[in-house]
Protein backbone atom coordinates (compact mmCIF):
# COMPACT_ATOMS: atom_id res chain seq x y z
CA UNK A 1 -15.66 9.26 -42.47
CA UNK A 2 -15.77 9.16 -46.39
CA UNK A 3 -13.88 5.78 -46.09
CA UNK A 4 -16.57 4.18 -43.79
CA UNK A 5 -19.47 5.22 -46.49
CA UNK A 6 -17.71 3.75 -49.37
CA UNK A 7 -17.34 0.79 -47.57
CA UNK A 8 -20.58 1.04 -46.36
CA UNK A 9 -21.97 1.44 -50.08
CA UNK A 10 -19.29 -0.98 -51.77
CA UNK A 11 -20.73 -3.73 -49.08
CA UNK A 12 -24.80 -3.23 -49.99
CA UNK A 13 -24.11 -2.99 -53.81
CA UNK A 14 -22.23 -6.24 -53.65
CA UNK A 15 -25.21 -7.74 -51.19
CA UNK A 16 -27.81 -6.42 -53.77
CA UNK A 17 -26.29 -7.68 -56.97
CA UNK A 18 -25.57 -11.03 -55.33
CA UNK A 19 -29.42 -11.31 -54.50
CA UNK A 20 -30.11 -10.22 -58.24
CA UNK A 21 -28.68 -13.20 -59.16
CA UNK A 22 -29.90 -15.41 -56.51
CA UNK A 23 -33.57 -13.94 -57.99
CA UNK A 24 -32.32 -14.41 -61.66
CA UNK A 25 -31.65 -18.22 -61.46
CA UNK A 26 -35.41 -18.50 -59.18
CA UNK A 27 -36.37 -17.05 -63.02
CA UNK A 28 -34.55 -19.05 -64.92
CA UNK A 29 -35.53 -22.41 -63.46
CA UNK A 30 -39.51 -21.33 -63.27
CA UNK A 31 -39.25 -21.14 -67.28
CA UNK A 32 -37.08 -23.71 -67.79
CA UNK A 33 -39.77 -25.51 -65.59
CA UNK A 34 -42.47 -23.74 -67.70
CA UNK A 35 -41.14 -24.93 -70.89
CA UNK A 36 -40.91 -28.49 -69.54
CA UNK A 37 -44.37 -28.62 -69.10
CA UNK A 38 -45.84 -26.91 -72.26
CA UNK A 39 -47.55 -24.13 -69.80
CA UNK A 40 -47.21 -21.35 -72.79
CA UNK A 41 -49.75 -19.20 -70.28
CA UNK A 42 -47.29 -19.40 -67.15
CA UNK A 43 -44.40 -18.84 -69.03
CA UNK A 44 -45.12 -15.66 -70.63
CA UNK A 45 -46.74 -14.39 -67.09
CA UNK A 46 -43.26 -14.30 -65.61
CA UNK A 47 -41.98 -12.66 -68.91
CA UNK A 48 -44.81 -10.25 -68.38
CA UNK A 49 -44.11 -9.93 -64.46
CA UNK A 50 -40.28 -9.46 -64.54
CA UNK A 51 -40.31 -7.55 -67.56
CA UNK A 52 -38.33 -9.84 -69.64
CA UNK A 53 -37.65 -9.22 -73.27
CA UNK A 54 -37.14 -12.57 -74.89
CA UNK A 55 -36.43 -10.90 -78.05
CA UNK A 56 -32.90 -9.22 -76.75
CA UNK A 57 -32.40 -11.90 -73.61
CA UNK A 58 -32.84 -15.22 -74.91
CA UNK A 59 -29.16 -16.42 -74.79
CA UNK A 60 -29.01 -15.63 -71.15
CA UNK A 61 -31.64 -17.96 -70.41
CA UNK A 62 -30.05 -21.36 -69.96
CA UNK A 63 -32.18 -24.63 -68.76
CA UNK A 64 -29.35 -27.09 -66.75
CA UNK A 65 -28.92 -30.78 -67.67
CA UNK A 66 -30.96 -33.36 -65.95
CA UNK A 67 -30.98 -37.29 -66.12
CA UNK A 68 -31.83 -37.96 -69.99
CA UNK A 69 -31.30 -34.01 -71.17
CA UNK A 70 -27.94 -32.12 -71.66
CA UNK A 71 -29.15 -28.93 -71.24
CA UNK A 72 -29.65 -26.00 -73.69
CA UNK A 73 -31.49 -22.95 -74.74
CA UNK A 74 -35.15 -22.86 -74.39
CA UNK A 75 -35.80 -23.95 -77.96
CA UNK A 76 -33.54 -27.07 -77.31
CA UNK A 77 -35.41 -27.87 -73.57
CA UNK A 78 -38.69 -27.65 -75.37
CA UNK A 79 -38.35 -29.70 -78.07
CA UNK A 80 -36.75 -32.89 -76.18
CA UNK A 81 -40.00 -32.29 -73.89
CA UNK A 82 -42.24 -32.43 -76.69
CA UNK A 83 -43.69 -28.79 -75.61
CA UNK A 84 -44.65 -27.91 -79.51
CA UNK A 85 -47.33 -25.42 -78.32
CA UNK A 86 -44.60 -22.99 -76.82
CA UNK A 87 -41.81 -24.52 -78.71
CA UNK A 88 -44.08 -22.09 -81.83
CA UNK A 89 -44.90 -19.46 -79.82
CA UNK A 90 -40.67 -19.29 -79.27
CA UNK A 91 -39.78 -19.38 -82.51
CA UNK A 92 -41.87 -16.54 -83.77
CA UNK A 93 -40.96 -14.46 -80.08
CA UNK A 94 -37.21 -14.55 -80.18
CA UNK A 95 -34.82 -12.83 -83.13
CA UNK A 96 -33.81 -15.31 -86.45
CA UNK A 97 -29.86 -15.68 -85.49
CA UNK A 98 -31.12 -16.53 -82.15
CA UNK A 99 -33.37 -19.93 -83.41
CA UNK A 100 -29.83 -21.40 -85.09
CA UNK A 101 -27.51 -20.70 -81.89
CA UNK A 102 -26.94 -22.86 -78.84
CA UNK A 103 -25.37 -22.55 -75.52
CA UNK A 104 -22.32 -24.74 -75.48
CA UNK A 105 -22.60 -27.10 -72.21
CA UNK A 106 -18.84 -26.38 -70.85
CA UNK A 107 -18.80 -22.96 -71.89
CA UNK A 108 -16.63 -23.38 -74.72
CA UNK A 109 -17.79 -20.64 -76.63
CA UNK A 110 -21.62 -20.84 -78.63
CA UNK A 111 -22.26 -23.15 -81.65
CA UNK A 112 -24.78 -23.04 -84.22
CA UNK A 113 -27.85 -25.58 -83.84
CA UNK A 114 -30.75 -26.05 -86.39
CA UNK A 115 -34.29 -25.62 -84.71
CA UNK A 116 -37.21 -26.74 -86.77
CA UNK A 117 -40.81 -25.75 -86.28
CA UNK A 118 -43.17 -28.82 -86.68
């Protein structure tokens, strides 16, 4: 009987975290999507609403590559979109050693990358 509720638990913690992720790309593409489009009042409403803190989570937060853009941080996805209004508003948000450090694209560790405010 113990064996049966161990399974039992072992199978809904798996089938929770996996739709914890599922939910935690929906997030990540709605900013990334956010950020795209300079809409600094939607962005920081799902901040608000999923209780996000940019400040300690900002490397986990990674926009994919599209046609024209390799991917990045949010810093990186703002500034080829020209979204200076939030690009700001990111710099001042997130911690200093955060502003120089980038995402590698395959993973290969992180690398540092300058950011400038304009």
């Amino acid at each position: 009987m113990k064996l049966v509720r161990w399974i039992s638990l072992a199978v809904l913690f798996i089938s929770t975290a996996a739709f914890s992720n599922e939910d935690t790309q929906s997030i990540e593409k709605q900013l990334c999507q956010y950020v795209k489009q300079d809409s600094e009042r939607q962005f920081f409403s799902v901040i608000l609403a999923n209780d996000i803190r940019l400040y300690s989570n900002y490397r986990n937060i990674y926009c994919e590559s599209e046609v024209g853009f390799e991917g990045g941080s949010l810093l990186k996805t703002a500034h080829h979109y020209g979204a200076n209004q939030l690009f700001d508003r990111l710099v001042k948000t997130i911690e200093v050693d955060d502003i120089f450090w980038e995402k590698a694209v395959h993973n290969a560790g992180a690398v540092r990358a300058v950011a400038s405010r304009n």
